[in-house]
C-alpha atoms as a PDB file:
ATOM      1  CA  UNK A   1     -42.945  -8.211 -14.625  1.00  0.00           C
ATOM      2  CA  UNK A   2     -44.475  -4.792 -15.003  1.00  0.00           C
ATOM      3  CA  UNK A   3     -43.383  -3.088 -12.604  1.00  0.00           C
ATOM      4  CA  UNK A   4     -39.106  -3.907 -13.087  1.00  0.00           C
ATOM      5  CA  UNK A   5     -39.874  -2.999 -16.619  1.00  0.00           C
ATOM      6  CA  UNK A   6     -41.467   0.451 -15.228  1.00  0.00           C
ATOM      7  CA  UNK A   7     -38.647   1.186 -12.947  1.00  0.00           C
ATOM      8  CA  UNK A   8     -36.043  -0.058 -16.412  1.00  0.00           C
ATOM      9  CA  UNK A   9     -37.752   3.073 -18.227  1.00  0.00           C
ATOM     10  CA  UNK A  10     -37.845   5.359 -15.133  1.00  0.00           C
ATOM     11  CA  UNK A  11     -33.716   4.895 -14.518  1.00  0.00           C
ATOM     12  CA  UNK A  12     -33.528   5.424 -18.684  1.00  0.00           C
ATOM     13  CA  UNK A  13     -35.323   8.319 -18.362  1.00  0.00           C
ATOM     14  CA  UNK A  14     -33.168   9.678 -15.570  1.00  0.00           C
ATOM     15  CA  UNK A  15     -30.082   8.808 -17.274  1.00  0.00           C
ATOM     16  CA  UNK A  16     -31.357  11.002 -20.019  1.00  0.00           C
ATOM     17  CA  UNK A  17     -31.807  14.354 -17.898  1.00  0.00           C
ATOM     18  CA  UNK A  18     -28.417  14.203 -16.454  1.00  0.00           C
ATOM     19  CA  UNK A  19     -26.978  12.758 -19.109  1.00  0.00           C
ATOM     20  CA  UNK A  20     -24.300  15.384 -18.531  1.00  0.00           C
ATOM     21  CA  UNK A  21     -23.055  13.609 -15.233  1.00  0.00           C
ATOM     22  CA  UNK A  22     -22.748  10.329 -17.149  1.00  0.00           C
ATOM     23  CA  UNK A  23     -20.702  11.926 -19.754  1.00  0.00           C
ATOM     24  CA  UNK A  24     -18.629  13.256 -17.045  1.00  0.00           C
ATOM     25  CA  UNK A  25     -18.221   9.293 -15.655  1.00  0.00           C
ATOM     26  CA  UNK A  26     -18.083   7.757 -18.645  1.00  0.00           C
ATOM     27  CA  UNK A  27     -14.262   8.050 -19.326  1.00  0.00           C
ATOM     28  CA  UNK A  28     -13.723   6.540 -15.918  1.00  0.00           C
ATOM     29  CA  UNK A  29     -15.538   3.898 -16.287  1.00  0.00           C
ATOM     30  CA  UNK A  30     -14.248   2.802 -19.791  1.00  0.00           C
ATOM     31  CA  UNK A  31     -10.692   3.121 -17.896  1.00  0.00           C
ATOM     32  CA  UNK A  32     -11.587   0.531 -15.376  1.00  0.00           C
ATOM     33  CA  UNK A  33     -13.694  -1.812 -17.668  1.00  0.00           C
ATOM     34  CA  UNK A  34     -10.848  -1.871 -20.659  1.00  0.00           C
ATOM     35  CA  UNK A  35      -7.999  -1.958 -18.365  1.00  0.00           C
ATOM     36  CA  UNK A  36      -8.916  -3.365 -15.080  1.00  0.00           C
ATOM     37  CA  UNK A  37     -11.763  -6.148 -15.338  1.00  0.00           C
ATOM     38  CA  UNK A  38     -11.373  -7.206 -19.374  1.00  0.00           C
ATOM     39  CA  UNK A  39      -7.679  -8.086 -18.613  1.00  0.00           C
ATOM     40  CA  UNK A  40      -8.769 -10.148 -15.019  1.00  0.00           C
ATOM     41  CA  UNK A  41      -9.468 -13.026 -17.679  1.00  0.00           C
ATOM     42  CA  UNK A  42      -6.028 -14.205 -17.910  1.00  0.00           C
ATOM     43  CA  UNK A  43      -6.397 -15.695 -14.416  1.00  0.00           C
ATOM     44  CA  UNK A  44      -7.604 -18.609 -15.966  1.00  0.00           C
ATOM     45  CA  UNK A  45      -3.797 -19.203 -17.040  1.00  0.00           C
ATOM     46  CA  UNK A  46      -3.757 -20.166 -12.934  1.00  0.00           C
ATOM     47  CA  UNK A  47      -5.910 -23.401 -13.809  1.00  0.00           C
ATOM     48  CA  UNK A  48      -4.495 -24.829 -17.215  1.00  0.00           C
ATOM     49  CA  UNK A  49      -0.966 -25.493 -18.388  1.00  0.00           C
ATOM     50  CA  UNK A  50      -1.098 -22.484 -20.869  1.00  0.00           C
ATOM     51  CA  UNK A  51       0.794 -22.823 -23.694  1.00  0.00           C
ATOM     52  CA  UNK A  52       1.778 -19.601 -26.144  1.00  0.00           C
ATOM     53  CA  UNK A  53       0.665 -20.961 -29.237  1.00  0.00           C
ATOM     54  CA  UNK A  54      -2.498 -22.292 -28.205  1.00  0.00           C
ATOM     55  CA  UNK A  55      -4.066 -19.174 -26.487  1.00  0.00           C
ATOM     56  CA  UNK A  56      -5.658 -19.088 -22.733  1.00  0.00           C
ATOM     57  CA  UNK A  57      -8.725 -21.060 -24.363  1.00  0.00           C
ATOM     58  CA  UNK A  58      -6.977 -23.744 -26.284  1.00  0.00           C
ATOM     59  CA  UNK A  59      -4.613 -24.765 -23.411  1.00  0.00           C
ATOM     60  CA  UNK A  60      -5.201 -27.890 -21.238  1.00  0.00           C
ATOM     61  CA  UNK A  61      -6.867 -27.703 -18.302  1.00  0.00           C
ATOM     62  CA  UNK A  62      -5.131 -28.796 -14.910  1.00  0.00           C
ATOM     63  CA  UNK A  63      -7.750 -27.776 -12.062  1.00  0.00           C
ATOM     64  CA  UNK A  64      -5.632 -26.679  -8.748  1.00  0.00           C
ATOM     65  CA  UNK A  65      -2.122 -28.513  -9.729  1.00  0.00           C
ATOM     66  CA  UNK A  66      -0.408 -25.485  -9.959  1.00  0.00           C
ATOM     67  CA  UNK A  67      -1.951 -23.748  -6.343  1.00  0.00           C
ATOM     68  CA  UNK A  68      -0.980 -27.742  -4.798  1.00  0.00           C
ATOM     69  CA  UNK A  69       2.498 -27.380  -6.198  1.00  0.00           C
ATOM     70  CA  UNK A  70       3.134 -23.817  -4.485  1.00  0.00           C
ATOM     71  CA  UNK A  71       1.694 -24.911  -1.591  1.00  0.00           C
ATOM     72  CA  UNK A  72       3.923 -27.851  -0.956  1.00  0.00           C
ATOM     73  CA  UNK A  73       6.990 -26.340  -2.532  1.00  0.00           C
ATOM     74  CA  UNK A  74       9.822 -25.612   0.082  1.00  0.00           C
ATOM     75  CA  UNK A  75       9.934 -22.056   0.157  1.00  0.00           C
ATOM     76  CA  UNK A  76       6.201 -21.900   0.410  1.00  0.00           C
ATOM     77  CA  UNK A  77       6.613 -21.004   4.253  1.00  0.00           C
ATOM     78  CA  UNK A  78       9.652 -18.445   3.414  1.00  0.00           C
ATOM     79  CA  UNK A  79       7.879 -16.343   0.748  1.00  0.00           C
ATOM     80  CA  UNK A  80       4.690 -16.137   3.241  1.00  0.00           C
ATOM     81  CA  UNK A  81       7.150 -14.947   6.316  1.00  0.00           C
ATOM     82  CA  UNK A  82       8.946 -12.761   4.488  1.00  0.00           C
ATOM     83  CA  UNK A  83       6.009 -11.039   3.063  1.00  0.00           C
ATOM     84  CA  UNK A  84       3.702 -11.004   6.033  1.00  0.00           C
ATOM     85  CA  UNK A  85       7.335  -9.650   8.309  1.00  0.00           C
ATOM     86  CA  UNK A  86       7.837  -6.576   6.117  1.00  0.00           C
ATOM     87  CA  UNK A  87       4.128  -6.137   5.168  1.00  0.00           C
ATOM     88  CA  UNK A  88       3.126  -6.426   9.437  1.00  0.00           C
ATOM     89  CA  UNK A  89       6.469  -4.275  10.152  1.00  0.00           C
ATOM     90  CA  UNK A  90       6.020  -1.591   7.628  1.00  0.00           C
ATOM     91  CA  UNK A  91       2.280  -0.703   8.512  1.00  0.00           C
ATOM     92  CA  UNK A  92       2.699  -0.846  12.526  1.00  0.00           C
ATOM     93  CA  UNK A  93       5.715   1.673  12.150  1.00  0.00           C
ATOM     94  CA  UNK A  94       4.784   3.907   9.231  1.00  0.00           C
ATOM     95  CA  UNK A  95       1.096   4.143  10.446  1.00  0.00           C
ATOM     96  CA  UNK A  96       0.866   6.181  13.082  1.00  0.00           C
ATOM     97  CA  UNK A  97       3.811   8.792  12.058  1.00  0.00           C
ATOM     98  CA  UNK A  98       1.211  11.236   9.184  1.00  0.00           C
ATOM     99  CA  UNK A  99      -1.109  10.908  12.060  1.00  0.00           C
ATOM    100  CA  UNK A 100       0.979  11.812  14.658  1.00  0.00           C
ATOM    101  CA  UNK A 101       2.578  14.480  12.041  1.00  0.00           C
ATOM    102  CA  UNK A 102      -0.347  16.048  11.344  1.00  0.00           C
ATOM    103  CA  UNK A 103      -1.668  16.644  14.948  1.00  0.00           C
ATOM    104  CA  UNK A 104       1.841  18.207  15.857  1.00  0.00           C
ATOM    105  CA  UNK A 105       1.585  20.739  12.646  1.00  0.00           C
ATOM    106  CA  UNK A 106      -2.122  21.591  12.756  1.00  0.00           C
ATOM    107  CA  UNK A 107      -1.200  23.157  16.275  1.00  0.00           C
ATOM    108  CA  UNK A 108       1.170  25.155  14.806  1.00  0.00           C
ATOM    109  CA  UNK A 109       0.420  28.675  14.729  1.00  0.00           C
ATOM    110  CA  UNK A 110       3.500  30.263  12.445  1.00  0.00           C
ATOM    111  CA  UNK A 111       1.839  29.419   8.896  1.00  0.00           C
ATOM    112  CA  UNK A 112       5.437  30.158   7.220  1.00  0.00           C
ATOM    113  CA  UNK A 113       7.161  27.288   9.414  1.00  0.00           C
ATOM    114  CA  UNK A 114       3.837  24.699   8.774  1.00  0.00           C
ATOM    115  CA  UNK A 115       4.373  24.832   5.079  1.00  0.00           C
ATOM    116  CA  UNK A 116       7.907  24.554   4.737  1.00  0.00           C
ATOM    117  CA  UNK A 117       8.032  21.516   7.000  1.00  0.00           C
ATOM    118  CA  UNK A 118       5.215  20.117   4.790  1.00  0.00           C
ATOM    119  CA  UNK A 119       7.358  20.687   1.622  1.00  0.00           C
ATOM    120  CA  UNK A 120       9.996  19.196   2.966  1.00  0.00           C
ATOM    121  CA  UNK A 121       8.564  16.089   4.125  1.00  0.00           C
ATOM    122  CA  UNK A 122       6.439  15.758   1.257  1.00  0.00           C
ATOM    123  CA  UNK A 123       8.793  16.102  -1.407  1.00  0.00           C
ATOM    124  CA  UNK A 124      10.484  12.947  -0.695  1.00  0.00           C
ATOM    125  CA  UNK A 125       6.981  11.709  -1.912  1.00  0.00           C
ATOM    126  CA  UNK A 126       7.723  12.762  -5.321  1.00  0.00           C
ATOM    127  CA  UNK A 127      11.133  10.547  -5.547  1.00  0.00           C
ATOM    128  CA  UNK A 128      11.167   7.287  -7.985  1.00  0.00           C
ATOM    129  CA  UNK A 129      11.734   4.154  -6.254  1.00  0.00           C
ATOM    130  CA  UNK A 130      14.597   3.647  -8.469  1.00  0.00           C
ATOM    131  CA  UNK A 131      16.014   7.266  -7.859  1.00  0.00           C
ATOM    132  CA  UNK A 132      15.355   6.315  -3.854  1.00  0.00           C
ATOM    133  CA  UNK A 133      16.784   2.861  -4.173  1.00  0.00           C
ATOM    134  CA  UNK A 134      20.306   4.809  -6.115  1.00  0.00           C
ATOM    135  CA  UNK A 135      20.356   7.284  -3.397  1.00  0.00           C
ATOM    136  CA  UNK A 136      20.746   4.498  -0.539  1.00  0.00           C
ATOM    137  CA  UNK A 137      23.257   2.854  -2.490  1.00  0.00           C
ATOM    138  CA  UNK A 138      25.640   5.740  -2.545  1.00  0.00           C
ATOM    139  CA  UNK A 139      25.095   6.667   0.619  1.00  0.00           C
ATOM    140  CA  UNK A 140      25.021   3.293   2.366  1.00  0.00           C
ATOM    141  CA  UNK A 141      28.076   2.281   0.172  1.00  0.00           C
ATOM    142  CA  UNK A 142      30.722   0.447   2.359  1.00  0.00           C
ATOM    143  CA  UNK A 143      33.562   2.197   0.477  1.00  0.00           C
ATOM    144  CA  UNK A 144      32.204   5.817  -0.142  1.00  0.00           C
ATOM    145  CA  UNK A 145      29.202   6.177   1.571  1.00  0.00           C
ATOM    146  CA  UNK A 146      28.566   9.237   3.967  1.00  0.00           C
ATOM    147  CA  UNK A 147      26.886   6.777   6.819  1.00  0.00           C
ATOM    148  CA  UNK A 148      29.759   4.144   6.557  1.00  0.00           C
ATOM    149  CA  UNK A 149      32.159   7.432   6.943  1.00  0.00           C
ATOM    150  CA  UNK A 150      30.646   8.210  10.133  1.00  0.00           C
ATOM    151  CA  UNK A 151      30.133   4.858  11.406  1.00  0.00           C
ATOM    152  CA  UNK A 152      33.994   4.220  10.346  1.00  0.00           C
ATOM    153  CA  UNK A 153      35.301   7.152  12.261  1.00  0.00           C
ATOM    154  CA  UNK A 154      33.260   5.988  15.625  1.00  0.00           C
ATOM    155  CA  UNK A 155      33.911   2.477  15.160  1.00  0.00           C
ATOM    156  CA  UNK A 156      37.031   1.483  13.273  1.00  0.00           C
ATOM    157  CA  UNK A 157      34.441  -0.727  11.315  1.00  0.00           C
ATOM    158  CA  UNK A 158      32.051  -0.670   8.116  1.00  0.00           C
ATOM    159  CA  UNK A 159      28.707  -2.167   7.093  1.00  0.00           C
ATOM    160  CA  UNK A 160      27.547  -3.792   3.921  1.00  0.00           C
ATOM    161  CA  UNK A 161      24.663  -3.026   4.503  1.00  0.00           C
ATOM    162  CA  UNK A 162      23.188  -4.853   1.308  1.00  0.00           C
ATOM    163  CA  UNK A 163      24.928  -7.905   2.097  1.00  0.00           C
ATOM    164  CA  UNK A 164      23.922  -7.942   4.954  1.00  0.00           C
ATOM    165  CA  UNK A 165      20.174  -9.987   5.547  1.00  0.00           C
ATOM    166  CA  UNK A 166      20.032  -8.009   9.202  1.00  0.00           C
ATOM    167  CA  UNK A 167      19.916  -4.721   7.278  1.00  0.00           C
ATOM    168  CA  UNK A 168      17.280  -5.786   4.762  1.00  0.00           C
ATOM    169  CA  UNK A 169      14.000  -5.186   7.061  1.00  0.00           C
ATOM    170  CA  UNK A 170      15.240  -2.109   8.094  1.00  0.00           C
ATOM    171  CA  UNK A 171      16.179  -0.413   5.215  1.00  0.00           C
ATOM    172  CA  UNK A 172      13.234  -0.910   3.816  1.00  0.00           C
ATOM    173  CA  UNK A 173      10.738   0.506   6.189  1.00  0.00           C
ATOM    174  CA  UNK A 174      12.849   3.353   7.003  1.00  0.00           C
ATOM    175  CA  UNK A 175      12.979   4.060   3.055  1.00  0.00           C
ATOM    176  CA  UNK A 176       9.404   3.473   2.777  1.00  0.00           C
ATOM    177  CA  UNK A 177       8.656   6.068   6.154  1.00  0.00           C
ATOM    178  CA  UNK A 178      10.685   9.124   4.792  1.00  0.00           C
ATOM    179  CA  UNK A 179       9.106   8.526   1.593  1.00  0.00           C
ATOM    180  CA  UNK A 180       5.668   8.132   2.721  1.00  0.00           C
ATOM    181  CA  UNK A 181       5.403  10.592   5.698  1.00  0.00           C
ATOM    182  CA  UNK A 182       4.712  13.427   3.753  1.00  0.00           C
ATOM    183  CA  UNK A 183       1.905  12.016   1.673  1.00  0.00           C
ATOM    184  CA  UNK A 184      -0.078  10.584   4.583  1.00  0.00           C
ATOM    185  CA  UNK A 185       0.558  13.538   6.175  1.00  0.00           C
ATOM    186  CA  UNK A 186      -1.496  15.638   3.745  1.00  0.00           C
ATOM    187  CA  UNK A 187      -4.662  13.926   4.027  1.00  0.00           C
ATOM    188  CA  UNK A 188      -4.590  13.983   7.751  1.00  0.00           C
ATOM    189  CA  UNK A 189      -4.207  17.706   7.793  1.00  0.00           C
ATOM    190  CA  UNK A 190      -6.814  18.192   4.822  1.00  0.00           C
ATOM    191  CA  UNK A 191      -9.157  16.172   7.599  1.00  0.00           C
ATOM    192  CA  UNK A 192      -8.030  18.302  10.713  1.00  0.00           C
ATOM    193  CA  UNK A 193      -8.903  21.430   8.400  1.00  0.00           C
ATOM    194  CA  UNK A 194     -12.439  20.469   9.101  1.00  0.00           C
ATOM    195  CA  UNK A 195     -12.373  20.760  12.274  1.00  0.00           C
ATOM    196  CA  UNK A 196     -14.904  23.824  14.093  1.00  0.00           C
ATOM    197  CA  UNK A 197     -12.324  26.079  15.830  1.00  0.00           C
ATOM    198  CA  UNK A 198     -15.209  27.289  17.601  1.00  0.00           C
ATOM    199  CA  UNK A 199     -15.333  23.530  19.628  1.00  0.00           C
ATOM    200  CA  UNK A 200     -11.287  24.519  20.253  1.00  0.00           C
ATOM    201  CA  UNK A 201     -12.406  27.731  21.261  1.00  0.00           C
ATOM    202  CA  UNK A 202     -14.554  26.647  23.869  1.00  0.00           C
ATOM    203  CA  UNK A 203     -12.476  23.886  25.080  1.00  0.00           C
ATOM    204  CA  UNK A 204      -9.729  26.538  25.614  1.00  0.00           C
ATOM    205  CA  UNK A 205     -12.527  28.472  27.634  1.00  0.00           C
ATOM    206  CA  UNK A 206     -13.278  25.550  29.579  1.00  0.00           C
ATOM    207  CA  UNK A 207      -9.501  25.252  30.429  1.00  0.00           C
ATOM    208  CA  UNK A 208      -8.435  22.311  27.545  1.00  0.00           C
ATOM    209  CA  UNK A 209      -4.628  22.034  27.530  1.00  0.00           C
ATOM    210  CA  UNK A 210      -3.653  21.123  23.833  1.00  0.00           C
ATOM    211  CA  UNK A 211      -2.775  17.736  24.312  1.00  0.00           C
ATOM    212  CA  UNK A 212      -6.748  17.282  26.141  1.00  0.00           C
ATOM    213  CA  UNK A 213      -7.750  19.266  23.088  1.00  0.00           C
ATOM    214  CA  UNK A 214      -6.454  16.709  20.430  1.00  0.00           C
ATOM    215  CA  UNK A 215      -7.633  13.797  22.005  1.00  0.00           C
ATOM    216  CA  UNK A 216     -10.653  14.873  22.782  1.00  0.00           C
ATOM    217  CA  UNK A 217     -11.548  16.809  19.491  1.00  0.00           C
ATOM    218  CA  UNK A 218      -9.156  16.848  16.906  1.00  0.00           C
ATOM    219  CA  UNK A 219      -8.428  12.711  16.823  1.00  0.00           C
ATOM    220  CA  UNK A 220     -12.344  11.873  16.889  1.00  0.00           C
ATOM    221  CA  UNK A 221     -12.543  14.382  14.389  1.00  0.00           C
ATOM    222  CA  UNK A 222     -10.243  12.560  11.649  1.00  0.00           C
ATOM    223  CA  UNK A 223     -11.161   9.152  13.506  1.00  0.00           C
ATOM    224  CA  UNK A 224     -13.176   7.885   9.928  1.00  0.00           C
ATOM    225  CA  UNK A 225     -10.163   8.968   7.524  1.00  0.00           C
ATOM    226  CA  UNK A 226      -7.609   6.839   9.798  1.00  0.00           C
ATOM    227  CA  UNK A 227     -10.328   3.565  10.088  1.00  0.00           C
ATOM    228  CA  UNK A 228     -10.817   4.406   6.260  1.00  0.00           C
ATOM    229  CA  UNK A 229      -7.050   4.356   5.897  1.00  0.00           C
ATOM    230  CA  UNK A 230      -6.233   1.292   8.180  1.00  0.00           C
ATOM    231  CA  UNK A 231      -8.723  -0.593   6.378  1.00  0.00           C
ATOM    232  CA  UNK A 232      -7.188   0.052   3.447  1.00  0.00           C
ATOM    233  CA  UNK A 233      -3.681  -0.420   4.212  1.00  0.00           C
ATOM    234  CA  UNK A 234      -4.782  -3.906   6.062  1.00  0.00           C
ATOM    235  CA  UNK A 235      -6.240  -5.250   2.693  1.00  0.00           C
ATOM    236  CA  UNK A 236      -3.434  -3.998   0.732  1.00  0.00           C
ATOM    237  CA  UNK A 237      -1.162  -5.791   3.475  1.00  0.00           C
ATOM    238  CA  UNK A 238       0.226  -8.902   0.982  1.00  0.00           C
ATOM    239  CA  UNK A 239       1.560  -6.092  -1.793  1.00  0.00           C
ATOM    240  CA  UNK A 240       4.817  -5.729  -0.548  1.00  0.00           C
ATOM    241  CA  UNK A 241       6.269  -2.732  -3.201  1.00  0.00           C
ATOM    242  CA  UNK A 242       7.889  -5.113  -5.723  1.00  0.00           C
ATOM    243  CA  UNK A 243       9.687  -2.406  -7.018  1.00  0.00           C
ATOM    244  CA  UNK A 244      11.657  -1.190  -3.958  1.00  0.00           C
ATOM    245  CA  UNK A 245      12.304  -5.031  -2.850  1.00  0.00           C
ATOM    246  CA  UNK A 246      13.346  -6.282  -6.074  1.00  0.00           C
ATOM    247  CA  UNK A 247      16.036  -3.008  -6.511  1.00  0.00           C
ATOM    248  CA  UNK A 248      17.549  -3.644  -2.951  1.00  0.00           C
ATOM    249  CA  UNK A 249      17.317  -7.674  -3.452  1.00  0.00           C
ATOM    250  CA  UNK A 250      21.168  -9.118  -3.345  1.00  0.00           C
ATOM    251  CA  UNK A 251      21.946 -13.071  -3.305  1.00  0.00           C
ATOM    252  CA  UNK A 252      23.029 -12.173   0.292  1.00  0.00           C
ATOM    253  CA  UNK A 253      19.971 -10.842   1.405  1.00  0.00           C
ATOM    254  CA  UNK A 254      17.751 -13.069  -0.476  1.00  0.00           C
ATOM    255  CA  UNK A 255      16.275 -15.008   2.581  1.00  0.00           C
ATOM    256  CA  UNK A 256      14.692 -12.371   3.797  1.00  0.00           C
ATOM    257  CA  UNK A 257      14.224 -10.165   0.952  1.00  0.00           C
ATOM    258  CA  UNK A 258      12.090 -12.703  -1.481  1.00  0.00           C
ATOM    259  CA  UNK A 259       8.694 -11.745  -1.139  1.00  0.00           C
ATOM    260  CA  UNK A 260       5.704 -13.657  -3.407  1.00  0.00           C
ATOM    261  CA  UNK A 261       6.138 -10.457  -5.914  1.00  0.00           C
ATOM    262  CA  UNK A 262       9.515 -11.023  -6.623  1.00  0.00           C
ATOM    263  CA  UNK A 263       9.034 -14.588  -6.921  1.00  0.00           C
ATOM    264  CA  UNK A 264       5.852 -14.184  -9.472  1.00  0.00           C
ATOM    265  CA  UNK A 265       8.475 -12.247 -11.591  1.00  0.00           C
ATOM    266  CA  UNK A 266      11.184 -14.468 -10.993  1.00  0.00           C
ATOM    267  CA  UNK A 267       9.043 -17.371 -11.972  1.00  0.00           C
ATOM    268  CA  UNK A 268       6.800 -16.222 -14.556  1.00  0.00           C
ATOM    269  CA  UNK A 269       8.880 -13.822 -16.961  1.00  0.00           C
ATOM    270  CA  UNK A 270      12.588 -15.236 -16.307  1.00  0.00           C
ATOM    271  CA  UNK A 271      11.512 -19.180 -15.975  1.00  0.00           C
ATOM    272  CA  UNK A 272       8.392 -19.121 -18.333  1.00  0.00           C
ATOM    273  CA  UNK A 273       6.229 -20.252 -15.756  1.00  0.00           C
ATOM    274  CA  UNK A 274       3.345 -18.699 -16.653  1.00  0.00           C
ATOM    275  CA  UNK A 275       0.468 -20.654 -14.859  1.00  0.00           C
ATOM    276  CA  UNK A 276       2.382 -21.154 -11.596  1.00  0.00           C
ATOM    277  CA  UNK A 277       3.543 -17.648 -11.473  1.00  0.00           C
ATOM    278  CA  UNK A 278      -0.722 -16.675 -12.263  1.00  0.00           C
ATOM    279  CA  UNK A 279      -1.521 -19.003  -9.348  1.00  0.00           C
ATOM    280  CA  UNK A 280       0.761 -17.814  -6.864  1.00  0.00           C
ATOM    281  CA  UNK A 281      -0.406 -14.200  -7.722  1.00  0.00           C
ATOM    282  CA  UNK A 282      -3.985 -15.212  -7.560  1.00  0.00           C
ATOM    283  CA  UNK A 283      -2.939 -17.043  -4.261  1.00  0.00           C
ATOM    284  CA  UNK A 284      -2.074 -13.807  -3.283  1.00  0.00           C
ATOM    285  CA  UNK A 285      -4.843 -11.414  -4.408  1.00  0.00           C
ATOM    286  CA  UNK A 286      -7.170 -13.876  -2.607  1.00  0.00           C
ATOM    287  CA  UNK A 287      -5.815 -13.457   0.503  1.00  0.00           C
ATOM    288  CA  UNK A 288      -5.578  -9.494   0.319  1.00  0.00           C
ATOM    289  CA  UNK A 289      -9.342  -9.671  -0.787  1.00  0.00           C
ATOM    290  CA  UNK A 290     -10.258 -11.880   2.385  1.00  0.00           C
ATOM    291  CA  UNK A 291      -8.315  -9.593   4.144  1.00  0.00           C
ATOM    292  CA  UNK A 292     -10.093  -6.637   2.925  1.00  0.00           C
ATOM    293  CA  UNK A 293     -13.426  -8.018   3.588  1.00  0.00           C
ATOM    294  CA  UNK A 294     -12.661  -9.323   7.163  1.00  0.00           C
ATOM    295  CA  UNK A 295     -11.289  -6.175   8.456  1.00  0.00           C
ATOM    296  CA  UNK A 296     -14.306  -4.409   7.038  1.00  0.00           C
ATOM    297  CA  UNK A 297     -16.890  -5.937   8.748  1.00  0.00           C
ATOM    298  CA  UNK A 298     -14.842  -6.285  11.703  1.00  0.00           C
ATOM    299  CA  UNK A 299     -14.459  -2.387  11.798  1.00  0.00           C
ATOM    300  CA  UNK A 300     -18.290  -1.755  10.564  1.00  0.00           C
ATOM    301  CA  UNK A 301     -19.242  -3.588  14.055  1.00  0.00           C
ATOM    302  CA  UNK A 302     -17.397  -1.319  16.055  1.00  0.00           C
ATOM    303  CA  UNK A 303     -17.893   1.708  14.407  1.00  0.00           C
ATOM    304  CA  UNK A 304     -20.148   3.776  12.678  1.00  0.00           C
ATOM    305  CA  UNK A 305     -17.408   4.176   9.356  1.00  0.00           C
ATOM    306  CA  UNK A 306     -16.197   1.512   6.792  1.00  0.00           C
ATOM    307  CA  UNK A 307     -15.605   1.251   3.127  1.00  0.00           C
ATOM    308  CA  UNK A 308     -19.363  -0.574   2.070  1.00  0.00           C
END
């Protein structure tokens, strides 16, 4: 006992002479206790019948009913497709373009032609989903729009494209790459900046075309940021953008487009189901963290870089 009471004092006393780094943390960490782990209690809500009046702690308890119901209701299978389709979709195809991006522009050698294509893919970045959502609707519109224009004058035809279920997938994660290019972009080429041009040097010595020179040092060079990246993006992989989906949703496109976000909204603020709607989004949040967790120690056995 004396000792842990010995090493207490000794972490007190450190606090105390860099108190000034604590300070520094301290707003930070008040952020994420007040506003990210106090509120986690309402997930209790998932295991009662949780009534208004009574409170989260007054409300009758009702174990796993409401994870049983979801499980056997008949769009159980749906919502999971749907979700795991765009979620798969979206990160195989808007992966490897920042990457790819990135490698392309760090061998440019005109500095006034790198940064204006890096403004101009990034700004898209800056865009509100509802802004980007308006945008496609005016110019995707089967009447007006500047695509069904073109397509018209080729084709005789138009496309609904928001009508149409086929369209739904695609929109989406060719939304979601123009958007996000730019972004992902940056932190590659914030990585590749790291690089020694003395190892590029020498490999143009030795007689390194570019394209030997990039795989060979500039990809193992950024190698931890994309692992750290793909890990990331894998565990995230069940948080479709509820935003985006839910603005391009029509009852046309709904079998494809209802995702478990849209239905945790659908169910839990416009039908009042407040426990289902907490277990389904619990549901989810357990599989991202499973997710998370698999792909980390997967990764950490095959390389040298994961999150923990």
């Amino acid at each position: 006992m004396i000792f842990p009471l010995k090493k207490i004092k000794f972490s007190f006393k450190q606090i105390l002479k860099n108190y000034q780094l604590y300070l520094l943390i301290m707003p930070t960490f008040l952020y994420f206790i007040i506003f990210k782990y106090i509120p986690m209690y309402g997930v209790l809500m998932a295991f009662e019948d949780y009534v208004p009046s009574r409170g989260i702690i007054g409300s009758p308890w009702v174990g796993l009913r409401h994870f049983v119901n979801f499980f056997n209701s008949f769009n159980f299978w749906d919502l999971i497709k749907n979700t795991v389709y765009l979620s798969v979709f979206q990160l195989i195809i808007t992966f490897p373009f920042p990457i790819i991006i990135a490698l392309m522009l760090n061998e440019l050698t005109n500095e006034k032609i790198k940064k204006t294509i890096q403004t101009i893919i990034y700004a898209p970045y800056f865009i509100s989903t509802v802004v980007l959502v308006g945008m496609m609707y005016v110019f995707l519109s089967p009447s007006s729009g500047i695509v069904n224009k073109i397509i018209e004058a080729i084709s005789g035809n138009t496309i609904d494209f928001f009508s149409a279920p086929e369209w739904f997938r695609p929109l989406y994660i060719i939304s979601s790459l123009w958007q996000g290019t730019g972004f992902g972009t940056v932190i590659y080429m914030a990585a590749l900046a790291s690089v020694d041009p003395q190892l590029h040097e020498a490999a143009i010595v030795d007689g390194a075309s570019k394209l030997k020179r990039i795989f060979v040092i500039d990809l193992p060079a950024i190698m931890p940021v994309i692992i750290i990246q793909l890990i990331l993006a894998v565990g995230n992989i069940m948080n479709v953008g509820f935003e985006k989906t839910f603005l391009m949703q029509t009852p046309l496109n709904l079998d494809v487009s209802e995702i478990i976000q849209t239905y945790v909204y659908k169910a839990g603020l416009l039908q009042a189901q407040y426990s289902f709607s907490t277990a389904v989004g619990l549901f989810n949040a357990v599989i991202n963290f499973i997710l998370l967790i698999t792909v980390n120690a997967l990764v950490k056995k095959i390389s040298e870089t994961s999150l923990w």
